[in-house]
PDB file of N, CA and C in Angstrom:
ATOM      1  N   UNK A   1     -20.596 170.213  55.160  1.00  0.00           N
ATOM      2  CA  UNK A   1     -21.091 169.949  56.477  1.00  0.00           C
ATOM      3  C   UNK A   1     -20.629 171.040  57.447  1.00  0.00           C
ATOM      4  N   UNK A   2     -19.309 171.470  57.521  1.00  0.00           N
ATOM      5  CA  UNK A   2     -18.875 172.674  58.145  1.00  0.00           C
ATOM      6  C   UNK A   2     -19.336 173.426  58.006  1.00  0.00           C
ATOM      7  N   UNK A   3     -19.941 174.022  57.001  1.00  0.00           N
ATOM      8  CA  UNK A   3     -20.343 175.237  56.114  1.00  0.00           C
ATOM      9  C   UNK A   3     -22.294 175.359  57.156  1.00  0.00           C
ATOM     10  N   UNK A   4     -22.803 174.123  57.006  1.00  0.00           N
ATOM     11  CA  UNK A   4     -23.841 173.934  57.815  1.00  0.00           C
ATOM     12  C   UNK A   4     -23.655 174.584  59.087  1.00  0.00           C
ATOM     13  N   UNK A   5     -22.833 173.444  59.826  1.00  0.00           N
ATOM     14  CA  UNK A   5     -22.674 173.887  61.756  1.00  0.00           C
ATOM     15  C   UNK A   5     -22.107 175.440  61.504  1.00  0.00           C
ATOM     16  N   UNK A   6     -21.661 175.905  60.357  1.00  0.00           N
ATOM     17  CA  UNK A   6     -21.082 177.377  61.086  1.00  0.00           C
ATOM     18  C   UNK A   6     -22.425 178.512  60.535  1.00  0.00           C
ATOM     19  N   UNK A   7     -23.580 178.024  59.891  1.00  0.00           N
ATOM     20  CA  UNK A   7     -24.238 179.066  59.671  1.00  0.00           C
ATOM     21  C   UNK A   7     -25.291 178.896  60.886  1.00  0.00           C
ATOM     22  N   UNK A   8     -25.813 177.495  61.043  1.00  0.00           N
ATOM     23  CA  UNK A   8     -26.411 177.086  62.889  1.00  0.00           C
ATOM     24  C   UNK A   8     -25.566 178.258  63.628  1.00  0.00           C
ATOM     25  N   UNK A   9     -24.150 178.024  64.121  1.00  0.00           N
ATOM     26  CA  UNK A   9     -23.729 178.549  65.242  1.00  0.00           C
ATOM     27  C   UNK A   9     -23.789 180.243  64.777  1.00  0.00           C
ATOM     28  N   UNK A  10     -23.833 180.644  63.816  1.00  0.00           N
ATOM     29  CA  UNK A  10     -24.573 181.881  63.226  1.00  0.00           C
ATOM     30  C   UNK A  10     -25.327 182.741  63.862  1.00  0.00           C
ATOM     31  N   UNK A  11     -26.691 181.732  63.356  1.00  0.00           N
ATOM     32  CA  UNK A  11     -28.227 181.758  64.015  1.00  0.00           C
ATOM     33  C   UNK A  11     -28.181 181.488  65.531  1.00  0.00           C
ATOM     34  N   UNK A  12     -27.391 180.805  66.125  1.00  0.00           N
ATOM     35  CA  UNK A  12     -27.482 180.997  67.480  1.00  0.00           C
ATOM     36  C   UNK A  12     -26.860 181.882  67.674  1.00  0.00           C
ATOM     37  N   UNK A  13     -25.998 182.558  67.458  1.00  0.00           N
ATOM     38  CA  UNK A  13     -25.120 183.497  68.198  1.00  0.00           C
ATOM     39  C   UNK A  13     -26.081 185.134  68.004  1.00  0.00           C
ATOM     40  N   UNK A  14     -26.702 184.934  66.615  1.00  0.00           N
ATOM     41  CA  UNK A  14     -27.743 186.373  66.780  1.00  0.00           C
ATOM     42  C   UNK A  14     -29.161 185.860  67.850  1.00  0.00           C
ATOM     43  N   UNK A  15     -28.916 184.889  67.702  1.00  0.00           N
ATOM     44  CA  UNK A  15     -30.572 185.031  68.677  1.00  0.00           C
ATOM     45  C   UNK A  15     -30.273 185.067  70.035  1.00  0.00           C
ATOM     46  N   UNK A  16     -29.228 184.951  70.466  1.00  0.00           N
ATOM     47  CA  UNK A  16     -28.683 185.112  72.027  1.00  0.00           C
ATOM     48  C   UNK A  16     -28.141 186.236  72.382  1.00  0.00           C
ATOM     49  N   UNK A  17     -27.276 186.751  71.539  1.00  0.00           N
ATOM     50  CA  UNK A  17     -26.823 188.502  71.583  1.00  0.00           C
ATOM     51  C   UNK A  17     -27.563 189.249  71.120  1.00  0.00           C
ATOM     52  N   UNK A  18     -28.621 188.982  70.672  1.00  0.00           N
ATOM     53  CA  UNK A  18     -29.324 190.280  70.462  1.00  0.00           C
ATOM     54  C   UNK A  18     -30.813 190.340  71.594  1.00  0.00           C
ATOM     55  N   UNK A  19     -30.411 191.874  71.808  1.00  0.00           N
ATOM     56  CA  UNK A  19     -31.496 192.192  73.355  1.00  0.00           C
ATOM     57  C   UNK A  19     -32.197 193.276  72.571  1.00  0.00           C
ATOM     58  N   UNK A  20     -33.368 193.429  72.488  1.00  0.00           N
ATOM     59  CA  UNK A  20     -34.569 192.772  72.574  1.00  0.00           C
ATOM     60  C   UNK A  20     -34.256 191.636  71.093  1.00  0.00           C
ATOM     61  N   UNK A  21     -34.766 190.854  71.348  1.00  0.00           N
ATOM     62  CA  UNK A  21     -35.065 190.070  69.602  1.00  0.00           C
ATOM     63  C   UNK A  21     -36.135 191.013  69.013  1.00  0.00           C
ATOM     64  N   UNK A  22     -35.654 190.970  67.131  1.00  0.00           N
ATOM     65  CA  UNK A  22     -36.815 192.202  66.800  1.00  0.00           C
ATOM     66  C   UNK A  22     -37.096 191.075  65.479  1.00  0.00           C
ATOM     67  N   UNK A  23     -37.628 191.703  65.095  1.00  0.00           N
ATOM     68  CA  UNK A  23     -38.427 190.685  63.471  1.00  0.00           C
ATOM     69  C   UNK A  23     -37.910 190.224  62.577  1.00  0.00           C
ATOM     70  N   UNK A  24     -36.662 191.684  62.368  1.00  0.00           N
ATOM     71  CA  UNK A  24     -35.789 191.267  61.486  1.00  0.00           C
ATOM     72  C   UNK A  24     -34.090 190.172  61.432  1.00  0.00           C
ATOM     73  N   UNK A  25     -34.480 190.230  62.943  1.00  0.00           N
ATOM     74  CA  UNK A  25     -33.472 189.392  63.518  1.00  0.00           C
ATOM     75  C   UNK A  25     -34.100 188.291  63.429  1.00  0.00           C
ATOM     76  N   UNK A  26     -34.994 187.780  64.138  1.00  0.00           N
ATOM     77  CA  UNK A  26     -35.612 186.689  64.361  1.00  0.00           C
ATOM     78  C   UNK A  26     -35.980 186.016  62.590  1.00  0.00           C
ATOM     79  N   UNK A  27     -35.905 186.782  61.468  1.00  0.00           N
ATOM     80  CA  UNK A  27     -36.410 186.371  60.055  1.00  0.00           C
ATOM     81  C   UNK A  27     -34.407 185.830  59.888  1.00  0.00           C
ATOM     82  N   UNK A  28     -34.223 186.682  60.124  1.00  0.00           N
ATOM     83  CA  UNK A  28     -32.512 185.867  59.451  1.00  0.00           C
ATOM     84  C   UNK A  28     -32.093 184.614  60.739  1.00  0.00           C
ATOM     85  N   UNK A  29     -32.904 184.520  61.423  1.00  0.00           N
ATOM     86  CA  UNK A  29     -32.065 183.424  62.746  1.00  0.00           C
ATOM     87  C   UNK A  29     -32.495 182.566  61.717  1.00  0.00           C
ATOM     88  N   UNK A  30     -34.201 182.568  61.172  1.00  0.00           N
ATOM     89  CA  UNK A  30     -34.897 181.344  60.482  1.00  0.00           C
ATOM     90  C   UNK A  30     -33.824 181.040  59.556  1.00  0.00           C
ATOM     91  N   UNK A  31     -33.833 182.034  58.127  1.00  0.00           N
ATOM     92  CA  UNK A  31     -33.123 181.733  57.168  1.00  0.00           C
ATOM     93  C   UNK A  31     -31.574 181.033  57.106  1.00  0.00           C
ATOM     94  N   UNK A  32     -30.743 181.479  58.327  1.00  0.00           N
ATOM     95  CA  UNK A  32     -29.431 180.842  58.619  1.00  0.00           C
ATOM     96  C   UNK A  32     -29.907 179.669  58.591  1.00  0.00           C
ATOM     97  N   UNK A  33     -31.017 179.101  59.546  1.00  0.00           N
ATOM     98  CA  UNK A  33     -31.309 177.594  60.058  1.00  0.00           C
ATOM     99  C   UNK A  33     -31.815 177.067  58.958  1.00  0.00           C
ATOM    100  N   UNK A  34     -32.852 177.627  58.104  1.00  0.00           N
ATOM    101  CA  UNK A  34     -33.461 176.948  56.860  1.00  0.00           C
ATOM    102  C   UNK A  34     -32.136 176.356  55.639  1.00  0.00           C
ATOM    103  N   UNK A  35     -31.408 177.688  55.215  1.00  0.00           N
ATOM    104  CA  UNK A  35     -30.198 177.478  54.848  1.00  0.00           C
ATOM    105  C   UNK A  35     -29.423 176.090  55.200  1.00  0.00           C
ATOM    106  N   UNK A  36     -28.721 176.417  56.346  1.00  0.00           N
ATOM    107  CA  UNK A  36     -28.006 175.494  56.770  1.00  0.00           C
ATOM    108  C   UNK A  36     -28.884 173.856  57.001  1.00  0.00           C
ATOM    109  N   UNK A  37     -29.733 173.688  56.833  1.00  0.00           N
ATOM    110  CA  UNK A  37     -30.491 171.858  56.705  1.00  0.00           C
ATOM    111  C   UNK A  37     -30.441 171.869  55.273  1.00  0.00           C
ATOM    112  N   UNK A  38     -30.620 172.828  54.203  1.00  0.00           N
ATOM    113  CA  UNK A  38     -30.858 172.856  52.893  1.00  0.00           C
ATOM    114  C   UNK A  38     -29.286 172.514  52.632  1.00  0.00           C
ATOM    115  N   UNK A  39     -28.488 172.992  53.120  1.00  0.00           N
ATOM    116  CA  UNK A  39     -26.628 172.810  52.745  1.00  0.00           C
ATOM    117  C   UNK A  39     -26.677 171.132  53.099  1.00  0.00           C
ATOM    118  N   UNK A  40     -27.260 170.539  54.125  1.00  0.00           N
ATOM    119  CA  UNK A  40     -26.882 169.311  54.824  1.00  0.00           C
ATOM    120  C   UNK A  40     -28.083 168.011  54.181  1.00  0.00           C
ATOM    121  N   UNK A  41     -28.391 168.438  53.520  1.00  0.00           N
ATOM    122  CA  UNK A  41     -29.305 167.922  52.646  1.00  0.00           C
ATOM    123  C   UNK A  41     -28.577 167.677  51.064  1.00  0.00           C
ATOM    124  N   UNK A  42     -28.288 168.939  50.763  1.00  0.00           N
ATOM    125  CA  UNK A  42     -27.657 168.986  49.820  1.00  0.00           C
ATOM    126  C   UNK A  42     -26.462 167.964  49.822  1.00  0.00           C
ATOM    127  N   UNK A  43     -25.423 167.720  50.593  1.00  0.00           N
ATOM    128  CA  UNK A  43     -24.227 166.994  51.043  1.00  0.00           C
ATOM    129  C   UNK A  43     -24.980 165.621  51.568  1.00  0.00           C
ATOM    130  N   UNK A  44     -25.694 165.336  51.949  1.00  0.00           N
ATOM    131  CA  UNK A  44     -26.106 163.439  51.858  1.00  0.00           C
ATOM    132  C   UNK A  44     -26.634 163.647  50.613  1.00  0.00           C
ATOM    133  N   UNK A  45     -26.863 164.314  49.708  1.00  0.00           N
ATOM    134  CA  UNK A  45     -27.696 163.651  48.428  1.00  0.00           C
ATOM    135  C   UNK A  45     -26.491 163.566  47.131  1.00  0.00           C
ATOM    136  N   UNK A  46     -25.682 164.965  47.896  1.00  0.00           N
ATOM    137  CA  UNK A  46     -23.828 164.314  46.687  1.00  0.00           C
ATOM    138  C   UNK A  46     -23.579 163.163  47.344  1.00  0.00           C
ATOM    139  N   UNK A  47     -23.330 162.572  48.547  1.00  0.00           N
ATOM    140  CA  UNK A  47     -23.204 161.122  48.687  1.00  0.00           C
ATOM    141  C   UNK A  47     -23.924 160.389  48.099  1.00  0.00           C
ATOM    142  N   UNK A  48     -25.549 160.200  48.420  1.00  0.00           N
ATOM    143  CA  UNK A  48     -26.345 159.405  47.479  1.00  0.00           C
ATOM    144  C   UNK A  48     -25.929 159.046  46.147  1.00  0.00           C
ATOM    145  N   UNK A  49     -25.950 160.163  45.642  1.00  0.00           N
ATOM    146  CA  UNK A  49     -25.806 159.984  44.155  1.00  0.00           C
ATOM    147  C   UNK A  49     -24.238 159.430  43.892  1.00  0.00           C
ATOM    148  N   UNK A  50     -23.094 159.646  44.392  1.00  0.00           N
ATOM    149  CA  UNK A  50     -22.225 158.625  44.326  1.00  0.00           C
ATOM    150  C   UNK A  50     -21.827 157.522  45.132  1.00  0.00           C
ATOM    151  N   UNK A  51     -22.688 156.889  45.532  1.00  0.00           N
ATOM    152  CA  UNK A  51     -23.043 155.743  45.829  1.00  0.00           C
ATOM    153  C   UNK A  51     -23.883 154.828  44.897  1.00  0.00           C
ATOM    154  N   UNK A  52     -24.733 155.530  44.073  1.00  0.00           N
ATOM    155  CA  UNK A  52     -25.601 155.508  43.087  1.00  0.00           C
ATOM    156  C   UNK A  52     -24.794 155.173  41.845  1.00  0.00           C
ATOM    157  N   UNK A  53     -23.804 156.064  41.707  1.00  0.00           N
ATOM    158  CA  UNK A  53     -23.501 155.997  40.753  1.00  0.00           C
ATOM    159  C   UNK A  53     -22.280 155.020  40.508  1.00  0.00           C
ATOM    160  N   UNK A  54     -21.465 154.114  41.720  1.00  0.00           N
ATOM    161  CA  UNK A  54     -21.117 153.426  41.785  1.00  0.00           C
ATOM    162  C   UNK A  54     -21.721 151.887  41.782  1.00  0.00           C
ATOM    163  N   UNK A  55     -22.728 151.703  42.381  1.00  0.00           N
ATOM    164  CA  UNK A  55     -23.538 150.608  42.307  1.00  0.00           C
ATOM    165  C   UNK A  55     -24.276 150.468  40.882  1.00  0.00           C
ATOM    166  N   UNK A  56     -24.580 151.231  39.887  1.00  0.00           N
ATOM    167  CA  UNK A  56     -25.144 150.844  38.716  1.00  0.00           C
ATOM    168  C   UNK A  56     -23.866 151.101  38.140  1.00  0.00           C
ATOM    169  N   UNK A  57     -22.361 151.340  38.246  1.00  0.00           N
ATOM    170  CA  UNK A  57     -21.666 151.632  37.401  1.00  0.00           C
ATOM    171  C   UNK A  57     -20.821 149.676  37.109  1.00  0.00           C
ATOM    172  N   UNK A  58     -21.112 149.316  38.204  1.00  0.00           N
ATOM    173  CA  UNK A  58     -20.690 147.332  38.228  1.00  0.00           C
ATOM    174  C   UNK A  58     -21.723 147.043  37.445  1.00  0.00           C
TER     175      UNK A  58
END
């Protein structure tokens, strides 16, 4: 989950310091942000699954 908010605060920190925004900036702001929901996705579904795997394990 940390690993998430610090690649977000990442992507914000290049899209605010950088004057002009250029293409290639603006393609890695995406990828930090795509990244980081894919990390936080990833981490509720290791919960899921041990939750999962506790409830069929009774």
């Amino acid at each position: 989950m940390l690993l998430s908010d610090t690649l977000r605060a990442a992507a914000r920190a290049l899209a605010t310091h950088t004057e002009p925004p250029c293409s290639s900036v603006n393609s890695m702001v995406a990828t930090l942000r795509e990244v980081a929901t894919e990390i936080m996705q990833w981490h509720s579904l290791h919960w899921e699954v041990r939750a999962l795997s506790r409830a069929t394990a009774t």
